[in-house]
PDB file of N, CA and C in Angstrom:
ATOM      1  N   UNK A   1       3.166 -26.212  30.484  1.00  0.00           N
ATOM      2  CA  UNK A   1       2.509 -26.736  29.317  1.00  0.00           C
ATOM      3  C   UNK A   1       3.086 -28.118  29.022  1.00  0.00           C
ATOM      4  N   UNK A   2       2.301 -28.819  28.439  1.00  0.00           N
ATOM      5  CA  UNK A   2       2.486 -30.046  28.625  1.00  0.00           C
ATOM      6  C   UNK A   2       2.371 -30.685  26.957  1.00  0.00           C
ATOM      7  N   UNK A   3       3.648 -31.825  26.446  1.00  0.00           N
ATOM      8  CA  UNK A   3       3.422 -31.993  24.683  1.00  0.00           C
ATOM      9  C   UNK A   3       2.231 -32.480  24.328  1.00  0.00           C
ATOM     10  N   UNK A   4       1.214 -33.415  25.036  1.00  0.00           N
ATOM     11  CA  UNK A   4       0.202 -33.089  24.705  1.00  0.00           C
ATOM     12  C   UNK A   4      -0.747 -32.012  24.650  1.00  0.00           C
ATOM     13  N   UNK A   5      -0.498 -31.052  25.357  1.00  0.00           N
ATOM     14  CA  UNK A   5      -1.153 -29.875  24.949  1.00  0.00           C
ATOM     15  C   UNK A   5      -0.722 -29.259  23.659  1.00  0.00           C
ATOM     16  N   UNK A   6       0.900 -29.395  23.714  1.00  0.00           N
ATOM     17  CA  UNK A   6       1.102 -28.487  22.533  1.00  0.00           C
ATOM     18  C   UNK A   6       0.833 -29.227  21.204  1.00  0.00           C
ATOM     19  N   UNK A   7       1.266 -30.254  21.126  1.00  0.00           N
ATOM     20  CA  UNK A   7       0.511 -31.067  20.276  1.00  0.00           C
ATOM     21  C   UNK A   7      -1.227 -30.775  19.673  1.00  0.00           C
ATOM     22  N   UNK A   8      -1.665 -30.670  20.807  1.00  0.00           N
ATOM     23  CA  UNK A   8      -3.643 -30.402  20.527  1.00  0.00           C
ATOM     24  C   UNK A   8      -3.213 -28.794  19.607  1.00  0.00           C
ATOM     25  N   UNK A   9      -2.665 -27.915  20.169  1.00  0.00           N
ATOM     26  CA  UNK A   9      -2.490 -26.614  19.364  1.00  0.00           C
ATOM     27  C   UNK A   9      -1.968 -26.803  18.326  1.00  0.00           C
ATOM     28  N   UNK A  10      -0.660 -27.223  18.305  1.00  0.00           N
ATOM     29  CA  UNK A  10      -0.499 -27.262  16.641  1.00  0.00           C
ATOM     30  C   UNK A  10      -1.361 -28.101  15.556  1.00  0.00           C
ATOM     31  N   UNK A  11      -1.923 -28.637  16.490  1.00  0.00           N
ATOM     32  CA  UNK A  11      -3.073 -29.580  15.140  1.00  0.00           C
ATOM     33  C   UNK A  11      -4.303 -28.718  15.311  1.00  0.00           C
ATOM     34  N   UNK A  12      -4.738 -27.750  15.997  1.00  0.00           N
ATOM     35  CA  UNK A  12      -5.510 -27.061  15.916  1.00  0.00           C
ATOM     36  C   UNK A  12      -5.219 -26.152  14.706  1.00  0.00           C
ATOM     37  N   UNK A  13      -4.480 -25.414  15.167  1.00  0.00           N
ATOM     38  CA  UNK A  13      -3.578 -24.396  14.057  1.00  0.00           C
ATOM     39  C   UNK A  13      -3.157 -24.671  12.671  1.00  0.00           C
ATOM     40  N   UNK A  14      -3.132 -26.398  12.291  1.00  0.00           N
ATOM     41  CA  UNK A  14      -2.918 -26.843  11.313  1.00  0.00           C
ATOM     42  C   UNK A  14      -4.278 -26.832  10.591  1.00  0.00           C
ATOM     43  N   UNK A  15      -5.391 -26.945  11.569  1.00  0.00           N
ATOM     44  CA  UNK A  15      -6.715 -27.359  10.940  1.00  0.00           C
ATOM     45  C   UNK A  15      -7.415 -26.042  10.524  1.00  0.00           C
ATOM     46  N   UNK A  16      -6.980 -25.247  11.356  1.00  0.00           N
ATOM     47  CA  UNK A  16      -7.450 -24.036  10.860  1.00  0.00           C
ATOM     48  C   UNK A  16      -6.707 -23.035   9.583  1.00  0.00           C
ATOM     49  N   UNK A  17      -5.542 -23.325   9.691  1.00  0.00           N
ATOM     50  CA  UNK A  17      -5.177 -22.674   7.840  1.00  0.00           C
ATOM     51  C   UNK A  17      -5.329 -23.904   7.314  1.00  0.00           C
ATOM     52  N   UNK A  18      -5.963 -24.772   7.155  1.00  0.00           N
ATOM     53  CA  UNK A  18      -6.319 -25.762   6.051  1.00  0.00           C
ATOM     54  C   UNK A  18      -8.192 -25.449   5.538  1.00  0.00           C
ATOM     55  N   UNK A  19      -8.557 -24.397   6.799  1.00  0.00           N
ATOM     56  CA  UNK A  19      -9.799 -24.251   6.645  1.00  0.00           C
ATOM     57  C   UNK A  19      -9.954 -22.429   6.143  1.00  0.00           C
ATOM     58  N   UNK A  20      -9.174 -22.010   6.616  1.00  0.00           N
ATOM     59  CA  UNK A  20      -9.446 -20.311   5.607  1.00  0.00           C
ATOM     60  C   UNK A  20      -8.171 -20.077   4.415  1.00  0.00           C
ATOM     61  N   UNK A  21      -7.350 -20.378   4.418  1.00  0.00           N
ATOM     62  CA  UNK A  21      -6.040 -20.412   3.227  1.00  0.00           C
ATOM     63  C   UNK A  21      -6.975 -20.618   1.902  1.00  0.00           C
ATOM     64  N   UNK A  22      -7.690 -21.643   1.760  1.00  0.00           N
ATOM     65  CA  UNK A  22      -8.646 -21.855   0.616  1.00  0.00           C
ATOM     66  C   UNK A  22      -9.944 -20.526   0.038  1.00  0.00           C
ATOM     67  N   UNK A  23     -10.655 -20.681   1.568  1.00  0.00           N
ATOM     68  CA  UNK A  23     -10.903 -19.255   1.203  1.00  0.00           C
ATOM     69  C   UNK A  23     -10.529 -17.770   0.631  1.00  0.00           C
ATOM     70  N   UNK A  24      -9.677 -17.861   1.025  1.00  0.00           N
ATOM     71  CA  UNK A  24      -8.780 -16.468   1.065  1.00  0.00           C
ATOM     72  C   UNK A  24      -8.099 -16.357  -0.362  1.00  0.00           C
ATOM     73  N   UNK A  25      -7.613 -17.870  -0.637  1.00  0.00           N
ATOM     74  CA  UNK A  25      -7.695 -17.790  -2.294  1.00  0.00           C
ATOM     75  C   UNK A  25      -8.595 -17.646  -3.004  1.00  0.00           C
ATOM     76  N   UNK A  26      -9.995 -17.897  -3.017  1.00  0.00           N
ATOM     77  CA  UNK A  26     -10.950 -17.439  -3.942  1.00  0.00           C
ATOM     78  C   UNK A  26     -11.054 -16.411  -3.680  1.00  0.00           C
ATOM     79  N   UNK A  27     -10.500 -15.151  -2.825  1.00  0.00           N
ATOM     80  CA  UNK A  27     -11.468 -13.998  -2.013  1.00  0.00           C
ATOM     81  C   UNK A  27     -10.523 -13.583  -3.845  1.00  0.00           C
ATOM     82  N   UNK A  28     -11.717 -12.423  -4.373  1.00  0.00           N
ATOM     83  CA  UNK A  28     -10.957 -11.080  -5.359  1.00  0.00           C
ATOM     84  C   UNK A  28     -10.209  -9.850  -5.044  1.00  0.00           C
ATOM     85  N   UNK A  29      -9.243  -9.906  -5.466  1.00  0.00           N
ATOM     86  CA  UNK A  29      -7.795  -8.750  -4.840  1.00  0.00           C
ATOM     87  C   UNK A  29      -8.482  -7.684  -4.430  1.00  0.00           C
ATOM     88  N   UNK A  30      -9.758  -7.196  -4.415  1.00  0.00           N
ATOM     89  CA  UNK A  30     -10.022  -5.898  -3.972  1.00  0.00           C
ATOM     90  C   UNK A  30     -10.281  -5.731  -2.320  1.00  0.00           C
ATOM     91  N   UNK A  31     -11.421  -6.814  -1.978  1.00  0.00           N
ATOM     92  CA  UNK A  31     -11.904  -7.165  -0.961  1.00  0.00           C
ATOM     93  C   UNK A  31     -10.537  -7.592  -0.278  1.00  0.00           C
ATOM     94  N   UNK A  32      -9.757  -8.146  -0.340  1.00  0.00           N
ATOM     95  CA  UNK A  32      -8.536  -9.086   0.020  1.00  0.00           C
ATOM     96  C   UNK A  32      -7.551  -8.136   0.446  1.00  0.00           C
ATOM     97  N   UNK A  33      -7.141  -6.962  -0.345  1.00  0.00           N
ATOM     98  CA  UNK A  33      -6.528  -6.113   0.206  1.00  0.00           C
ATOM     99  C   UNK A  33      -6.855  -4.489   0.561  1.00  0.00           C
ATOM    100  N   UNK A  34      -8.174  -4.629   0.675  1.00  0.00           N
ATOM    101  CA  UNK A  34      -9.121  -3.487   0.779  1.00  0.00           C
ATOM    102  C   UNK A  34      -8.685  -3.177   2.666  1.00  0.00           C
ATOM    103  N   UNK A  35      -7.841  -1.752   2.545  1.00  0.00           N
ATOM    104  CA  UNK A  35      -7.589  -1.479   3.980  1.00  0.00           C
ATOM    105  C   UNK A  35      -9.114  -1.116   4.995  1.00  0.00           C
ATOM    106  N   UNK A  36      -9.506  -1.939   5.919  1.00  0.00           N
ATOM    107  CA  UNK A  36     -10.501  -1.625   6.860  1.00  0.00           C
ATOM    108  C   UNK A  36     -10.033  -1.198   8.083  1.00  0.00           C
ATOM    109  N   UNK A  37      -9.322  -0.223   8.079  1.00  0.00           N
ATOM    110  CA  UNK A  37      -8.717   0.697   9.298  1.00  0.00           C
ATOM    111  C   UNK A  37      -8.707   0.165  11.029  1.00  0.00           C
ATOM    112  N   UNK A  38      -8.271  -1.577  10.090  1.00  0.00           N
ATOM    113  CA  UNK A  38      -8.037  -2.274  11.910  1.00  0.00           C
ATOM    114  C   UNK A  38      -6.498  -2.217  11.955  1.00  0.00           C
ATOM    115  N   UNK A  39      -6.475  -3.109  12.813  1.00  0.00           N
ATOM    116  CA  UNK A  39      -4.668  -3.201  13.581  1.00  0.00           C
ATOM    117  C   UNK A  39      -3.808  -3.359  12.487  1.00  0.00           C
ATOM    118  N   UNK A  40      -4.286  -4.026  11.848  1.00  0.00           N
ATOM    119  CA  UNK A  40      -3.338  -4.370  10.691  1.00  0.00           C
ATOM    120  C   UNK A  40      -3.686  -4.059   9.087  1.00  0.00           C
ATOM    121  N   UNK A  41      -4.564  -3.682   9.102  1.00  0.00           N
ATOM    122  CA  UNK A  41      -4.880  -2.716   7.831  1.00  0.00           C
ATOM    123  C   UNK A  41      -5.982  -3.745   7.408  1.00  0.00           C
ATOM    124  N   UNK A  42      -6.574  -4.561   7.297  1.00  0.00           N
ATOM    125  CA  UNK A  42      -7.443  -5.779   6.841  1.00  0.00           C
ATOM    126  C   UNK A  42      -6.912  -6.915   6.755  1.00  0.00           C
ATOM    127  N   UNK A  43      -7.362  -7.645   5.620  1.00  0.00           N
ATOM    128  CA  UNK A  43      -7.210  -9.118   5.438  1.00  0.00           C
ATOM    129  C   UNK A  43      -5.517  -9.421   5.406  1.00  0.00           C
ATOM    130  N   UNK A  44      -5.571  -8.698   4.678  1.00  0.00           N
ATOM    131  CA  UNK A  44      -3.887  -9.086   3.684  1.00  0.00           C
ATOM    132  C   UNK A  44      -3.207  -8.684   4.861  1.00  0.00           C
ATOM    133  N   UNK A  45      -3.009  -7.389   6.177  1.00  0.00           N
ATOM    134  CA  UNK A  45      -1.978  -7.566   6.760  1.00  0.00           C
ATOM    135  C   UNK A  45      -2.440  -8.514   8.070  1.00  0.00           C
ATOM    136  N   UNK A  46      -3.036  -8.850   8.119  1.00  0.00           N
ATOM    137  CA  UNK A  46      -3.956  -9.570   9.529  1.00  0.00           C
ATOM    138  C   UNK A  46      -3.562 -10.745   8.804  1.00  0.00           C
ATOM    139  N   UNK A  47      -3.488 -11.372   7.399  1.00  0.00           N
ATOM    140  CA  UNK A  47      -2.633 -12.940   7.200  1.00  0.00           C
ATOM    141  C   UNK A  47      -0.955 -12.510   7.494  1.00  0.00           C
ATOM    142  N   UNK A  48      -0.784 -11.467   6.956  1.00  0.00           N
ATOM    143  CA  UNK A  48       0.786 -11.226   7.216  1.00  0.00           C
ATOM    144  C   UNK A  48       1.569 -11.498   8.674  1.00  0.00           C
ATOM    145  N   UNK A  49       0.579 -10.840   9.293  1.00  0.00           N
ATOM    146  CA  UNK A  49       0.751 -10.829  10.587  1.00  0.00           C
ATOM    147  C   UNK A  49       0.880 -12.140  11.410  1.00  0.00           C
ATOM    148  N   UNK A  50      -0.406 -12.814  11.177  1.00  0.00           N
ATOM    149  CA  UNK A  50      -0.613 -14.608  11.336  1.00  0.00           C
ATOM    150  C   UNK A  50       0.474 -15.164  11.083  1.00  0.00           C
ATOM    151  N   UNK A  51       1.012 -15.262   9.328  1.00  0.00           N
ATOM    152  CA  UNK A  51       2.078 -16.247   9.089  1.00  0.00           C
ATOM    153  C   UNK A  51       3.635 -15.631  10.034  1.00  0.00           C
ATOM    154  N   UNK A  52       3.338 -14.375  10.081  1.00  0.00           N
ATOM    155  CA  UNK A  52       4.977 -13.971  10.735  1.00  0.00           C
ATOM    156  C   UNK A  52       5.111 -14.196  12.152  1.00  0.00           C
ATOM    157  N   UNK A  53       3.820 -14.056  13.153  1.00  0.00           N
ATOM    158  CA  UNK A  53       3.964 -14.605  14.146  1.00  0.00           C
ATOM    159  C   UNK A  53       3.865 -16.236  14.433  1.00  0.00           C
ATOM    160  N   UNK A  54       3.655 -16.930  13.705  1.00  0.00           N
ATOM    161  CA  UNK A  54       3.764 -18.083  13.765  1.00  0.00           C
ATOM    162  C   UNK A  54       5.111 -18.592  13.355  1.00  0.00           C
ATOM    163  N   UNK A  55       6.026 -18.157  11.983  1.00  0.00           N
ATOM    164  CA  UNK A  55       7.267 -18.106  11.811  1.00  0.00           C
ATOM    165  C   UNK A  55       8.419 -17.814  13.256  1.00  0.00           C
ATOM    166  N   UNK A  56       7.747 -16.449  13.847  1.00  0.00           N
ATOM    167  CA  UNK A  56       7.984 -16.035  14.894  1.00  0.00           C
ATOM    168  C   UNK A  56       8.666 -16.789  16.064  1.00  0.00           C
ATOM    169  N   UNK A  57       7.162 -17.622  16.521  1.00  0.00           N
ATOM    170  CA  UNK A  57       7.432 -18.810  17.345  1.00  0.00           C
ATOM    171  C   UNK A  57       8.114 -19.787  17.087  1.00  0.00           C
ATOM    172  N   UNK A  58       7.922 -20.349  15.865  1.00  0.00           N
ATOM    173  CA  UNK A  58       8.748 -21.318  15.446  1.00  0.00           C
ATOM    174  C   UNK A  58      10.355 -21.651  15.708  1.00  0.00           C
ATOM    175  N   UNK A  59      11.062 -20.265  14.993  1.00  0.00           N
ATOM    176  CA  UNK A  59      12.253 -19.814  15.295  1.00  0.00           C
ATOM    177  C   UNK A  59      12.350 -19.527  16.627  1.00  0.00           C
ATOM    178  N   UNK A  60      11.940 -18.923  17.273  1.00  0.00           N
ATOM    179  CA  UNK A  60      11.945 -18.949  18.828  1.00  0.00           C
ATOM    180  C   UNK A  60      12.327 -20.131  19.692  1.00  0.00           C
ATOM    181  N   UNK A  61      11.337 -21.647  19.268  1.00  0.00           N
ATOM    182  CA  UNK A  61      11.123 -22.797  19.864  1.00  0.00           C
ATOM    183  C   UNK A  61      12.736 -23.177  19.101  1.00  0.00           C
ATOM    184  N   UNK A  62      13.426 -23.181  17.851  1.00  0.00           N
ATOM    185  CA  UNK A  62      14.313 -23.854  17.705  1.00  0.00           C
ATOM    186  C   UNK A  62      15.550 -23.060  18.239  1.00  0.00           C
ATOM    187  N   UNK A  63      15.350 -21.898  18.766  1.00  0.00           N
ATOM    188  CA  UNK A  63      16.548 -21.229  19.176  1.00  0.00           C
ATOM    189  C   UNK A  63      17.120 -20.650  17.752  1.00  0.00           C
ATOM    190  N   UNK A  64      16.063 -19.846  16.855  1.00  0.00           N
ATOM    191  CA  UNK A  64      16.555 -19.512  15.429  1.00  0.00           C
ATOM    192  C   UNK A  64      16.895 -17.808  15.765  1.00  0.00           C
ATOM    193  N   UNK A  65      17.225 -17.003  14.744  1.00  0.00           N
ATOM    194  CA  UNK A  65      17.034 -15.996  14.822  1.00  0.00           C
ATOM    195  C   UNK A  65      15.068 -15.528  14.675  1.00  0.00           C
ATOM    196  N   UNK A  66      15.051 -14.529  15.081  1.00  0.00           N
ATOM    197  CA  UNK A  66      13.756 -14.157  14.472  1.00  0.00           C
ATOM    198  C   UNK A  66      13.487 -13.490  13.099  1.00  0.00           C
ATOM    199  N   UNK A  67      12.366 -13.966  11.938  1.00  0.00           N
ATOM    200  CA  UNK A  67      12.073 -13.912  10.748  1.00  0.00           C
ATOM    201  C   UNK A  67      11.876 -12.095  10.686  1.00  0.00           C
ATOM    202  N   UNK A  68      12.274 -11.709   9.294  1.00  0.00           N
ATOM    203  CA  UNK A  68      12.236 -10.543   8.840  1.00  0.00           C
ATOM    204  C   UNK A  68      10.682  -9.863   9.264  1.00  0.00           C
ATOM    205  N   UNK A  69      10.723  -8.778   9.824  1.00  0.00           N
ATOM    206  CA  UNK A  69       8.782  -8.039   9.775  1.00  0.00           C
ATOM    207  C   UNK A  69       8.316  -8.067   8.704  1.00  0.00           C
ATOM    208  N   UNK A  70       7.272  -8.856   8.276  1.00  0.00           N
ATOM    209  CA  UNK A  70       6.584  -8.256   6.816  1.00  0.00           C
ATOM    210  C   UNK A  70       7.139  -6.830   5.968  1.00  0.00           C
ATOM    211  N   UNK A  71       7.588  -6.304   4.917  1.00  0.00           N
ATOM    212  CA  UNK A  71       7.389  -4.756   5.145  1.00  0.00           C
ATOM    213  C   UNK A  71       6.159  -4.149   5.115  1.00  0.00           C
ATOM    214  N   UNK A  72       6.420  -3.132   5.258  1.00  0.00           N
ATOM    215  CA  UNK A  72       5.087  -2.427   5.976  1.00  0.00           C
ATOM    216  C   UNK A  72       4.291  -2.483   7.480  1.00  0.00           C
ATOM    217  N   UNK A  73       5.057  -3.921   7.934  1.00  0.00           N
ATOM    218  CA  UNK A  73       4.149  -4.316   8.843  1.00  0.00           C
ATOM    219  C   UNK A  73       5.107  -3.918  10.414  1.00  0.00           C
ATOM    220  N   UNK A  74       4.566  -3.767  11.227  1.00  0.00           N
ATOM    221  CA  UNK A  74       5.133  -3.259  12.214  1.00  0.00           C
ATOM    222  C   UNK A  74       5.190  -4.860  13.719  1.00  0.00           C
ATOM    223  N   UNK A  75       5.861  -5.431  14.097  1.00  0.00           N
ATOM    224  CA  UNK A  75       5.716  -6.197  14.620  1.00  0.00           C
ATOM    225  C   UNK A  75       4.858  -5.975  16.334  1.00  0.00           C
ATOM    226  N   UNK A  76       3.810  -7.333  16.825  1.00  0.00           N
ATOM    227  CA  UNK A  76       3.238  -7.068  17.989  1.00  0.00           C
ATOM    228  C   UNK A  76       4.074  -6.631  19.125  1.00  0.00           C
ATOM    229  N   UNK A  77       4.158  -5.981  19.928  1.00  0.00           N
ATOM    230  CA  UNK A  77       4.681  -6.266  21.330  1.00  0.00           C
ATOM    231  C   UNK A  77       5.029  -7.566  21.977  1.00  0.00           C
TER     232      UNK A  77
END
């Protein structure tokens, strides 16, 4: 992989929680944390999941420890 590639991803990744984060704030707490019996229970753990694997990597790339699991949340493979 090459820093211009990684570069194109993180500005991808930047553009895209600049484009649902907003959403997700207007969504109403019901819908938002309403469990739909996927991998991660719905919305609310499927963002949990997002921000912790991205924390994830982060710490990874600086040689950090790795960030606490959400609770409740069970980390990917």
């Amino acid at each position: 992989m090459t820093v211009p590639e990684v570069r194109e991803l993180f500005a991808y990744n930047a553009w895209a929680n600049r484009k649902f984060f907003p959403v997700l704030a207007a969504l109403p707490a019901e819908p938002y944390f309403r469990d739909l019996k996927s991998s991660h229970g719905g919305i609310h753990g499927t963002l949990c999941h997002i921000v912790w694997a991205e924390e994830l990597w982060l710490n990874r790339w600086l040689q950090q420890p790795n960030p606490a699991v959400p609770q409740g949340m069970r980390p990917w493979p």
